[in-house]
PDB file of N, CA and C in Angstrom:
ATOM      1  N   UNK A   1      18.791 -54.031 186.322  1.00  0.00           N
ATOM      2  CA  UNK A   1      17.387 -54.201 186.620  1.00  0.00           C
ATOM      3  C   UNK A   1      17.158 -54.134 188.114  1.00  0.00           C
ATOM      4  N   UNK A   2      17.995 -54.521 189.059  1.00  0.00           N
ATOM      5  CA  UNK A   2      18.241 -54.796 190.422  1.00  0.00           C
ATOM      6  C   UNK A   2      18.155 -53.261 190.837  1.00  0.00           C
ATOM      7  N   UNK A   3      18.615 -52.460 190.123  1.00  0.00           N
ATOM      8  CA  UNK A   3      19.391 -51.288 190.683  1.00  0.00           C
ATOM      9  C   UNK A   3      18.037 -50.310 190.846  1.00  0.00           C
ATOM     10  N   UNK A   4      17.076 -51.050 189.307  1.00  0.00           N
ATOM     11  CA  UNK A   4      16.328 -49.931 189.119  1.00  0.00           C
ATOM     12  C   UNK A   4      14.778 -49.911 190.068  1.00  0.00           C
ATOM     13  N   UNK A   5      14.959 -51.383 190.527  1.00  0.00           N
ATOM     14  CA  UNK A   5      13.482 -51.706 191.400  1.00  0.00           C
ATOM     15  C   UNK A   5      14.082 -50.951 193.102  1.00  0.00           C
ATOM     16  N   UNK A   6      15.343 -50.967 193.304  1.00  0.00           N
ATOM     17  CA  UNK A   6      15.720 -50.571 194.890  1.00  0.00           C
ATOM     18  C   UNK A   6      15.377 -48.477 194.598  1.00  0.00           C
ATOM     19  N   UNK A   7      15.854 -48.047 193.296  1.00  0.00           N
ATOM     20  CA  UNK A   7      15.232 -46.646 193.294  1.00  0.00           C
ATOM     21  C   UNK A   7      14.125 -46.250 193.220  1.00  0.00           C
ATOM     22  N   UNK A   8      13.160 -47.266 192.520  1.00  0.00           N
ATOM     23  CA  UNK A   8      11.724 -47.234 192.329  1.00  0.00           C
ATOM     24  C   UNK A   8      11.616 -47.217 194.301  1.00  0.00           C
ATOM     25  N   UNK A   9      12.161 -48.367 194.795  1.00  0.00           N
ATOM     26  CA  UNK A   9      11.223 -48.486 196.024  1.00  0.00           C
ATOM     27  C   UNK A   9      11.992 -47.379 196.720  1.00  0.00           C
ATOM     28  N   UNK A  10      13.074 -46.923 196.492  1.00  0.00           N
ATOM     29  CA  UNK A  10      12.979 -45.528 197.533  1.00  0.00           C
ATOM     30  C   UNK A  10      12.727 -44.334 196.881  1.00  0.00           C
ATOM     31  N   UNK A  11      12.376 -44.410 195.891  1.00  0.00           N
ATOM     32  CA  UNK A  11      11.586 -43.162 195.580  1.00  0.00           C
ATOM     33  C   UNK A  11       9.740 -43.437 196.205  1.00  0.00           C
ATOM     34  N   UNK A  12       9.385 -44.129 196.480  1.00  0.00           N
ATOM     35  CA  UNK A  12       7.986 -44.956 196.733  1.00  0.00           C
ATOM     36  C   UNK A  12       8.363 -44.825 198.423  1.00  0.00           C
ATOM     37  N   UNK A  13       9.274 -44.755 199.228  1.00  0.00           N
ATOM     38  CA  UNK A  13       9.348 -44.980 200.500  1.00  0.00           C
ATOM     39  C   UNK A  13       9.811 -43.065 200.709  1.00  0.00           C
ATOM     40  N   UNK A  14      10.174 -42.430 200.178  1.00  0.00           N
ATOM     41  CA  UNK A  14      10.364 -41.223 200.090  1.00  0.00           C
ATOM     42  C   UNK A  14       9.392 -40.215 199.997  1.00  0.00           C
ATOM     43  N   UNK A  15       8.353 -40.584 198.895  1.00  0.00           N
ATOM     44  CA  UNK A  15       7.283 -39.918 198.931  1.00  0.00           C
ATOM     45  C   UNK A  15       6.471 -40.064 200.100  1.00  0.00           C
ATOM     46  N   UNK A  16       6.625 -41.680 200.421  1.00  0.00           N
ATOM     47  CA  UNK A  16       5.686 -41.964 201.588  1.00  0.00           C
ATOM     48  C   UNK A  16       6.064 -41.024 202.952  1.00  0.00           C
ATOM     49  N   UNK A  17       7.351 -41.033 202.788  1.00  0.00           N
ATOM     50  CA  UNK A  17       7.911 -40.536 204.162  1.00  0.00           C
ATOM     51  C   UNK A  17       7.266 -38.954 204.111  1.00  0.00           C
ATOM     52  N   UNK A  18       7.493 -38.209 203.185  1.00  0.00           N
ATOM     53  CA  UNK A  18       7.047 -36.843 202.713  1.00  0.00           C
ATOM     54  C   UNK A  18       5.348 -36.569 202.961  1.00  0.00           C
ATOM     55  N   UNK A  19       4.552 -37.253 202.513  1.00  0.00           N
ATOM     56  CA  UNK A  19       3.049 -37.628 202.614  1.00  0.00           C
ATOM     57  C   UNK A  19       2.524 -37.619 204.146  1.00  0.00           C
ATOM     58  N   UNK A  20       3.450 -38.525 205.216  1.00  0.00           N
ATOM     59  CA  UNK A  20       3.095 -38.483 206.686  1.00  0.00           C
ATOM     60  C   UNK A  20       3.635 -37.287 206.885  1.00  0.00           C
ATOM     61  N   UNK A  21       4.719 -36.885 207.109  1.00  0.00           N
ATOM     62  CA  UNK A  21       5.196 -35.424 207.768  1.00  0.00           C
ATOM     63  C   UNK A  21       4.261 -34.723 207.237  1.00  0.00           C
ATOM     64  N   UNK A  22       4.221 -34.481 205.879  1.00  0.00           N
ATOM     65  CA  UNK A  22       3.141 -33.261 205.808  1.00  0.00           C
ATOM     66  C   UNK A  22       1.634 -33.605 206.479  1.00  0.00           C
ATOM     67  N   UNK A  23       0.813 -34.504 206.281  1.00  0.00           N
ATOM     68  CA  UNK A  23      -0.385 -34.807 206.867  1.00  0.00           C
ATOM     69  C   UNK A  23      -0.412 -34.576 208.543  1.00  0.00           C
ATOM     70  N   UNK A  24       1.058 -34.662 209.244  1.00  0.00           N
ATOM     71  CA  UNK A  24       0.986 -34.483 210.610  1.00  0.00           C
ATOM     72  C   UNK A  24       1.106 -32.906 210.821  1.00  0.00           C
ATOM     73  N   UNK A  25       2.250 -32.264 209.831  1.00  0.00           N
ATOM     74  CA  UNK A  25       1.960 -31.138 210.188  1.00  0.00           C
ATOM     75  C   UNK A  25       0.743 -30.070 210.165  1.00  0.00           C
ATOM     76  N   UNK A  26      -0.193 -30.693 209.204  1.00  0.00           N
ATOM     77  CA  UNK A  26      -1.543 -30.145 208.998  1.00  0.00           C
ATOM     78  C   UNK A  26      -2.258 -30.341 210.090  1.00  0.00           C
ATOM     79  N   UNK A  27      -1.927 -31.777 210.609  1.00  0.00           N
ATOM     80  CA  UNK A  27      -3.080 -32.149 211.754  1.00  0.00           C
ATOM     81  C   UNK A  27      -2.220 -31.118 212.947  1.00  0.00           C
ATOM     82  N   UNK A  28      -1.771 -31.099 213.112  1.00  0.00           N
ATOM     83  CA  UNK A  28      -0.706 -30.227 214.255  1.00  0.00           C
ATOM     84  C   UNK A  28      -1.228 -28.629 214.415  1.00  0.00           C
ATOM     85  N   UNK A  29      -1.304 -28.354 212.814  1.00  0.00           N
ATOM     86  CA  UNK A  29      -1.643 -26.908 212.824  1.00  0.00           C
ATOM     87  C   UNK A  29      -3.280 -26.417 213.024  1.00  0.00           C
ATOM     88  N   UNK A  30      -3.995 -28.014 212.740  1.00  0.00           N
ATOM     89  CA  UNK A  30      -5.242 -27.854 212.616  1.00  0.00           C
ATOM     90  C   UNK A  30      -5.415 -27.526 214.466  1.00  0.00           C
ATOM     91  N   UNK A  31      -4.807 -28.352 215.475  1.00  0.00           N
ATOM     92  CA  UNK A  31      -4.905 -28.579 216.639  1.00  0.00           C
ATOM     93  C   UNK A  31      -4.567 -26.961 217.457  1.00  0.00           C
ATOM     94  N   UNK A  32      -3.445 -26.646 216.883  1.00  0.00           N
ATOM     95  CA  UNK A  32      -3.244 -25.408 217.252  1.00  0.00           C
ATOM     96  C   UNK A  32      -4.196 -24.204 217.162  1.00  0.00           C
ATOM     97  N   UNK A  33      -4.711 -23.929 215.890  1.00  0.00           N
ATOM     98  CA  UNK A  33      -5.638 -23.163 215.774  1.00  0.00           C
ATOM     99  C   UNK A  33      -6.700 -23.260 216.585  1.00  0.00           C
ATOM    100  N   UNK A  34      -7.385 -24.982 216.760  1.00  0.00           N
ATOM    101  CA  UNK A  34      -8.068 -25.189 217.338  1.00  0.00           C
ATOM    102  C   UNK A  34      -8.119 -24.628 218.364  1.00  0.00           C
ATOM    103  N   UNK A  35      -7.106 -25.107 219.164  1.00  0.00           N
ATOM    104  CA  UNK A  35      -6.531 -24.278 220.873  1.00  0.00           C
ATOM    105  C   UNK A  35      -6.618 -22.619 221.122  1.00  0.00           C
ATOM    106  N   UNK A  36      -6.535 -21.796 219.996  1.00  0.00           N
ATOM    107  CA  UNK A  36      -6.388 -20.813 220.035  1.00  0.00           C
ATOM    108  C   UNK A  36      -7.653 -20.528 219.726  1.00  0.00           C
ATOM    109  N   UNK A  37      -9.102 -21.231 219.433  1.00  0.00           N
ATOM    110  CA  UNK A  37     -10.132 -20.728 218.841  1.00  0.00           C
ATOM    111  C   UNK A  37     -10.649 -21.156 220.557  1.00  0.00           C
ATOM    112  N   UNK A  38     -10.544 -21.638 221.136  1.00  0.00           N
ATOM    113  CA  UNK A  38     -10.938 -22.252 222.636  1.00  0.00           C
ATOM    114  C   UNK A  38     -10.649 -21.149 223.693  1.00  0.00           C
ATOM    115  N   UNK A  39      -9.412 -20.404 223.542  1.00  0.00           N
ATOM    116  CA  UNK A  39      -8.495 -19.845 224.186  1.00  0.00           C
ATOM    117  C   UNK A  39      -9.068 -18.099 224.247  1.00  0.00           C
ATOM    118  N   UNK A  40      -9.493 -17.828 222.887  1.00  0.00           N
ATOM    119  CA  UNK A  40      -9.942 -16.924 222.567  1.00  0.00           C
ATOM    120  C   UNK A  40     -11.367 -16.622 223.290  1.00  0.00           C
ATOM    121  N   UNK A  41     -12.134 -17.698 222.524  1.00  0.00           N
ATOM    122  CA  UNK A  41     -13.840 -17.479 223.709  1.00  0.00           C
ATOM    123  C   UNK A  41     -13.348 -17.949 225.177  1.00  0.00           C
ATOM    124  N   UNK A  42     -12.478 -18.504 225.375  1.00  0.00           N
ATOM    125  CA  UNK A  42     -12.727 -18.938 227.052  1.00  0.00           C
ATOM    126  C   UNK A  42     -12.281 -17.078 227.834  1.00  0.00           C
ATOM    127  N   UNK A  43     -11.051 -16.423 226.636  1.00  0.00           N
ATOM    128  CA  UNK A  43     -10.868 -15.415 227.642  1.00  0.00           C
ATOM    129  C   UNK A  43     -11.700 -14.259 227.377  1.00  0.00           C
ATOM    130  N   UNK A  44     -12.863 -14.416 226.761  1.00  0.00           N
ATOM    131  CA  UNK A  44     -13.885 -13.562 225.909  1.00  0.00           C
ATOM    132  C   UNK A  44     -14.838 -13.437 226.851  1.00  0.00           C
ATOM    133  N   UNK A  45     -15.292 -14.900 226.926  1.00  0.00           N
ATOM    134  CA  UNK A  45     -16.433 -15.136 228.142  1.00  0.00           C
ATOM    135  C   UNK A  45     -15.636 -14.734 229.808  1.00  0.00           C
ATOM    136  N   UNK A  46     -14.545 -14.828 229.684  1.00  0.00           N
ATOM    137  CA  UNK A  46     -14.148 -14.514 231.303  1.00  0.00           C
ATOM    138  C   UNK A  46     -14.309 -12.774 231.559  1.00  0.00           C
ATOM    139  N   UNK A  47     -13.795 -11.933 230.322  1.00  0.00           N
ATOM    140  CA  UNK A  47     -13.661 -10.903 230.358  1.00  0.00           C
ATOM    141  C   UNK A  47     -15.206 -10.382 230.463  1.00  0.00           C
ATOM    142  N   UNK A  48     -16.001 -10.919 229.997  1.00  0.00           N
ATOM    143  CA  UNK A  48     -17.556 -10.441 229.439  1.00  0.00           C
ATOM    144  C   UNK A  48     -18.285 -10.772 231.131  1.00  0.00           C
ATOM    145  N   UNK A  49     -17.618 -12.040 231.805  1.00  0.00           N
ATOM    146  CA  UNK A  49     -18.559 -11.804 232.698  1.00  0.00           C
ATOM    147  C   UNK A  49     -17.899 -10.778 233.832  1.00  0.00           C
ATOM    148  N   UNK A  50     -16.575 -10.566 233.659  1.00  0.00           N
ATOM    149  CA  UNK A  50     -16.408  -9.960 235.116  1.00  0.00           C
ATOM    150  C   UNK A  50     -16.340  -8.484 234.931  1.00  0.00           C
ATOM    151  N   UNK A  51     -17.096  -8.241 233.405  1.00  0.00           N
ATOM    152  CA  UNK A  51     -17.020  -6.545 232.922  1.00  0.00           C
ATOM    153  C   UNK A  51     -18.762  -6.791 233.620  1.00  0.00           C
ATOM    154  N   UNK A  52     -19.609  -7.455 233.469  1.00  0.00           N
ATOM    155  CA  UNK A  52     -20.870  -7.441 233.870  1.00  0.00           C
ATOM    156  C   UNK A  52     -21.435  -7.217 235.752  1.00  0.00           C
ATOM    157  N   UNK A  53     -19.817  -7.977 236.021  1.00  0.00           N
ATOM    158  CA  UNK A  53     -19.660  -7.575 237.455  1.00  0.00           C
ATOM    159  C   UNK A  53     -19.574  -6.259 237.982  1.00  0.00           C
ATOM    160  N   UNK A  54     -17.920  -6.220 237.511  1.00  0.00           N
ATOM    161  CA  UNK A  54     -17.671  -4.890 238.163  1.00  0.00           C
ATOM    162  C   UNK A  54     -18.037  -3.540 237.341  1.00  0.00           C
ATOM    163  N   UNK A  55     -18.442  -3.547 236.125  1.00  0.00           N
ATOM    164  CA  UNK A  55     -18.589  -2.486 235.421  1.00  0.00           C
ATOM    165  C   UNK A  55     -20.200  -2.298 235.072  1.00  0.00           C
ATOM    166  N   UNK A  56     -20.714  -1.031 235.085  1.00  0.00           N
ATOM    167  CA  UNK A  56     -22.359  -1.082 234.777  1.00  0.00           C
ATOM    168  C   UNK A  56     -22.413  -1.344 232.507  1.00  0.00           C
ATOM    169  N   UNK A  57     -23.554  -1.875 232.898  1.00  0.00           N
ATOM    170  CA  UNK A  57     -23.839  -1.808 231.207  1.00  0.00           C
ATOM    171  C   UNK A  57     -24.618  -0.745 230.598  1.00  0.00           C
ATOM    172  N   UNK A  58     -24.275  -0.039 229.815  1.00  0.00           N
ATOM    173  CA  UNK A  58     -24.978   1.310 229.319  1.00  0.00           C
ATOM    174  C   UNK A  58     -26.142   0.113 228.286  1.00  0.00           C
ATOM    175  N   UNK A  59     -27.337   0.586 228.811  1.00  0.00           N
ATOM    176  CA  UNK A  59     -28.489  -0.007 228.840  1.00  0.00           C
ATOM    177  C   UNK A  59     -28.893   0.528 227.727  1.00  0.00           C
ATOM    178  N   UNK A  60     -29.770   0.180 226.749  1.00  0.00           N
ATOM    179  CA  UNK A  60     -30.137   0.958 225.117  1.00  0.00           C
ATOM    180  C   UNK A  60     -28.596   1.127 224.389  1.00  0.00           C
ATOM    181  N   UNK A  61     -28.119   0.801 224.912  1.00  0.00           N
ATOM    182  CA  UNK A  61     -26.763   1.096 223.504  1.00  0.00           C
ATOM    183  C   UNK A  61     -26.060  -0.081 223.095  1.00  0.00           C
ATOM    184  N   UNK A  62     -25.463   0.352 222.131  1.00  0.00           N
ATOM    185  CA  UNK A  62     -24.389  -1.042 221.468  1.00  0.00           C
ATOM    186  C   UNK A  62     -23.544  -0.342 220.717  1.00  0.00           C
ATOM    187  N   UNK A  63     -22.384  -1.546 220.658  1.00  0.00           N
ATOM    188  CA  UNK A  63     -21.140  -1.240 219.815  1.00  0.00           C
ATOM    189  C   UNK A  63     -20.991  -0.729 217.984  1.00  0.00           C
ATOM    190  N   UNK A  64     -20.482  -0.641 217.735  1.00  0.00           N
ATOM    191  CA  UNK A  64     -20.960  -0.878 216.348  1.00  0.00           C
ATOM    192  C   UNK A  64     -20.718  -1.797 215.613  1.00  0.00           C
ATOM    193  N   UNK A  65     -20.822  -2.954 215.589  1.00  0.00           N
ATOM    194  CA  UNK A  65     -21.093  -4.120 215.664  1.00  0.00           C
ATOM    195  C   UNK A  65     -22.281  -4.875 216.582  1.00  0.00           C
ATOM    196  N   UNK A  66     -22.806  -4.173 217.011  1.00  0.00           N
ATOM    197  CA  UNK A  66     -24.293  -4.716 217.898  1.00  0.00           C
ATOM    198  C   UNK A  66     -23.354  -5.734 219.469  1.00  0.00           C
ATOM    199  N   UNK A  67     -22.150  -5.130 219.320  1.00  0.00           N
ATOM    200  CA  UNK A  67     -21.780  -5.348 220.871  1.00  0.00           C
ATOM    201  C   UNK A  67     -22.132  -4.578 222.346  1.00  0.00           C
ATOM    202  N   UNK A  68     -22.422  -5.415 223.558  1.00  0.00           N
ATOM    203  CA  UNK A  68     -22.836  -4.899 224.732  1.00  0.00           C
ATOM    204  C   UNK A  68     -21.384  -3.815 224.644  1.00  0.00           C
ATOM    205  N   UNK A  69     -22.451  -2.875 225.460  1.00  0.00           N
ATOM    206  CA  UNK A  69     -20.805  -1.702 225.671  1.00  0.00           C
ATOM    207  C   UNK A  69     -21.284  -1.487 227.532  1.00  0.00           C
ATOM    208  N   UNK A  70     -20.152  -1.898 227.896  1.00  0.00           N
ATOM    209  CA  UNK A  70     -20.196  -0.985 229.281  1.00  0.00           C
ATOM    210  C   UNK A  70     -19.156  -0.005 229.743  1.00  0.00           C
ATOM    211  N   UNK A  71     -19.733   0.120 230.763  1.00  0.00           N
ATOM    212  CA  UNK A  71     -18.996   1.504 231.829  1.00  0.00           C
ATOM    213  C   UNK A  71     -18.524   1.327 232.691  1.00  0.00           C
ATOM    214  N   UNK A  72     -16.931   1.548 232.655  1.00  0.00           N
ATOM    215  CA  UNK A  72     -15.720   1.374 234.181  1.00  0.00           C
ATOM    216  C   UNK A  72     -16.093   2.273 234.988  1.00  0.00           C
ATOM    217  N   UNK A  73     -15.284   1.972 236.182  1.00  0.00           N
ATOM    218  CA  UNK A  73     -15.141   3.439 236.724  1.00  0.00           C
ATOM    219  C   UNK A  73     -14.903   4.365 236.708  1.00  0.00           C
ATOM    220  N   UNK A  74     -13.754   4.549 235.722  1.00  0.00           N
ATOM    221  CA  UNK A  74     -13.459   5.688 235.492  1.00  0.00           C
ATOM    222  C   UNK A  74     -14.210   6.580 233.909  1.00  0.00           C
ATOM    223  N   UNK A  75     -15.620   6.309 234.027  1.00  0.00           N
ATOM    224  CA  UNK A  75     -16.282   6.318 232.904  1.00  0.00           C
ATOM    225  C   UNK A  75     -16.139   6.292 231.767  1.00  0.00           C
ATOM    226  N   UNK A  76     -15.792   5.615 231.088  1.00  0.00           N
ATOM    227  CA  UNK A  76     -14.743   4.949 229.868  1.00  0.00           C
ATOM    228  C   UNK A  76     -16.199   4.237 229.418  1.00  0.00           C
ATOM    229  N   UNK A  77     -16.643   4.080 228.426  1.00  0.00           N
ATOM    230  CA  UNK A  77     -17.183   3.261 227.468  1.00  0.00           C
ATOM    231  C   UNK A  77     -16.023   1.967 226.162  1.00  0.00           C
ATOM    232  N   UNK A  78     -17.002   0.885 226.641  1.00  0.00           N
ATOM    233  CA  UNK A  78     -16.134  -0.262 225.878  1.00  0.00           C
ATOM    234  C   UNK A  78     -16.429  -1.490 225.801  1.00  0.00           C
ATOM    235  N   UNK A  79     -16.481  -2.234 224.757  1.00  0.00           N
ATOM    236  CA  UNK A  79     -16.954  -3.545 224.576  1.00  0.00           C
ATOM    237  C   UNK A  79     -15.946  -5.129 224.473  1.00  0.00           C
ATOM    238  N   UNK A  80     -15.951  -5.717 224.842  1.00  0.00           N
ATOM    239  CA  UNK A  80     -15.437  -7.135 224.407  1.00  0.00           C
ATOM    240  C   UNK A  80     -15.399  -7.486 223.133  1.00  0.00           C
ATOM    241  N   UNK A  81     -13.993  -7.613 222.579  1.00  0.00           N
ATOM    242  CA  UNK A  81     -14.228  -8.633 221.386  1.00  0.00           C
ATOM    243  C   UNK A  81     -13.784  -9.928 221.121  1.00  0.00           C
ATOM    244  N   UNK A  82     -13.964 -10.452 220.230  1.00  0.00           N
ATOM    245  CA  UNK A  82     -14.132 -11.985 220.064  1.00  0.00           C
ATOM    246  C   UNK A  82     -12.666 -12.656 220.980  1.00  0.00           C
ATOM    247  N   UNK A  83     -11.747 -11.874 221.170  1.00  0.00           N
ATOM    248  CA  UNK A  83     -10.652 -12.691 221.386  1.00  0.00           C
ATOM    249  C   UNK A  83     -10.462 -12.221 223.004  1.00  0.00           C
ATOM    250  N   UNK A  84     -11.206 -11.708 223.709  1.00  0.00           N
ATOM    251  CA  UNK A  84     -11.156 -11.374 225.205  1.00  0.00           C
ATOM    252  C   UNK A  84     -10.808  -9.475 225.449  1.00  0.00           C
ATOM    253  N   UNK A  85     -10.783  -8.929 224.622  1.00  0.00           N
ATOM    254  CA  UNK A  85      -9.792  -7.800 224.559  1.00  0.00           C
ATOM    255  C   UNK A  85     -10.801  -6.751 224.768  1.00  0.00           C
ATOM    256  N   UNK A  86     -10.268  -5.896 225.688  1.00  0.00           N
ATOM    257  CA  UNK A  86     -11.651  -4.450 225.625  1.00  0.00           C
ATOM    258  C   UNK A  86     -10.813  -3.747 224.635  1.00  0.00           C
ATOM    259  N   UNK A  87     -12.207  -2.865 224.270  1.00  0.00           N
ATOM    260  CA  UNK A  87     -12.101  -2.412 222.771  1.00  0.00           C
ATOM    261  C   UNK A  87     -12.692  -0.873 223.231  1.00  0.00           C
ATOM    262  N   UNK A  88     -12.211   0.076 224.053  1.00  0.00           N
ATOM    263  CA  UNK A  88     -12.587   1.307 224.264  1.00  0.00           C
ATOM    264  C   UNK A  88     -13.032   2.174 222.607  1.00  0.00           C
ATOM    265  N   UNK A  89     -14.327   3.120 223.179  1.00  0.00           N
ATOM    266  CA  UNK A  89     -15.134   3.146 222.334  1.00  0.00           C
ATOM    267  C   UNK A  89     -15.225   5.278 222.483  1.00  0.00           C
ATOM    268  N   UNK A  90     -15.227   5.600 221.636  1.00  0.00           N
ATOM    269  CA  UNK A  90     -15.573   7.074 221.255  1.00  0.00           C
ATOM    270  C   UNK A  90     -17.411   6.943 221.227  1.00  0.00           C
ATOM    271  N   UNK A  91     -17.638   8.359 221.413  1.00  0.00           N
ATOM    272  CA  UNK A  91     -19.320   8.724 221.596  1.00  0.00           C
ATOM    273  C   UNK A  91     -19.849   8.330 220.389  1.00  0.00           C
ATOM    274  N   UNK A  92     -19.536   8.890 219.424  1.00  0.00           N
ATOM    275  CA  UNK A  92     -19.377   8.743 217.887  1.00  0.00           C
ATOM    276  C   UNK A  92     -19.575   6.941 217.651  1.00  0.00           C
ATOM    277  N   UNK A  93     -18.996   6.011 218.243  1.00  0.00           N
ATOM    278  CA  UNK A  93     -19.023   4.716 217.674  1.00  0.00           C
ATOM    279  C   UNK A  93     -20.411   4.076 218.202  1.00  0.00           C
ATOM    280  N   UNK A  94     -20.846   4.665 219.428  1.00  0.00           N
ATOM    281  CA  UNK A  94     -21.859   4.272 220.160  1.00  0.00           C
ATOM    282  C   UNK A  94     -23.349   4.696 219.506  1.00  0.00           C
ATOM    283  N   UNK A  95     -24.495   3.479 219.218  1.00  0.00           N
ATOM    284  CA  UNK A  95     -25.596   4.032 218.464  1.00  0.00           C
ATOM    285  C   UNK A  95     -26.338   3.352 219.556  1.00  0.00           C
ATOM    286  N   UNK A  96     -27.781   3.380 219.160  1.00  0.00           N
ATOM    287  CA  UNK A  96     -29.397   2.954 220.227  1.00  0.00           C
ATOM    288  C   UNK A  96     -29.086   2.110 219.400  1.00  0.00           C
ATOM    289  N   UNK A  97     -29.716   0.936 220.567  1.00  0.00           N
ATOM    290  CA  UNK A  97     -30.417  -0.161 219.986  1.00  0.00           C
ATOM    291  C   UNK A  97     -31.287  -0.315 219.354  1.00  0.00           C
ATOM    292  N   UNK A  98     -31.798  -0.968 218.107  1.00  0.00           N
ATOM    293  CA  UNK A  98     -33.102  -1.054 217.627  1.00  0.00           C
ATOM    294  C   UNK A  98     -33.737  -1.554 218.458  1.00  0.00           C
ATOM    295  N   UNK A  99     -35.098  -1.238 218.813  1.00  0.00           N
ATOM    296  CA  UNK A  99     -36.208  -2.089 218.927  1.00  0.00           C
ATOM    297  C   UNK A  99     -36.810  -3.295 218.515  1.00  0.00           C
TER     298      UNK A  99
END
């Protein structure tokens, strides 16, 4: 009877142990993503403003996705996407803006 309450309680201290590790690794992964969802617009917005700087914005147009598209120097058409990244663009991808 002795034998069978010390397996009950480590089967009961086992699960428990199993229950925290996993709940931390969720919170861990939740944090990570998090960081990477931060990481993403912070280098989105850095890229977006210093394409507004040094590069002109082709005025009436958008991506296809209704993204700003601008123009390097070396006349290249291309837009920002969500994760900081220029996304060079063919004539063909480029439409007018609606009104």
């Amino acid at each position: 009877m002795n034998s069978q309450k010390l397996r009950t309680g480590l089967f009961a201290v086992a699960i428990t142990v199993s229950a925290v590790l996993a709940g931390q690794a969720g919170t861990a992964q939740g944090i990570d993503s998090t960081a990477k969802k931060v990481g993403h617009k912070t280098a989105s917005l850095a890229v977006k403003g210093a394409s507004k700087i040094t590069d002109k914005t082709y005025k009436g147009k958008e991506g296809p996705g209704g993204q700003t598209v601008y123009i390097d120097k070396h006349d290249k058409k291309y837009y920002v996407d969500e994760k900081g990244k220029k996304i060079y663009l063919k004539a063909s991808q480029i439409h007018d803006k609606p009104e």
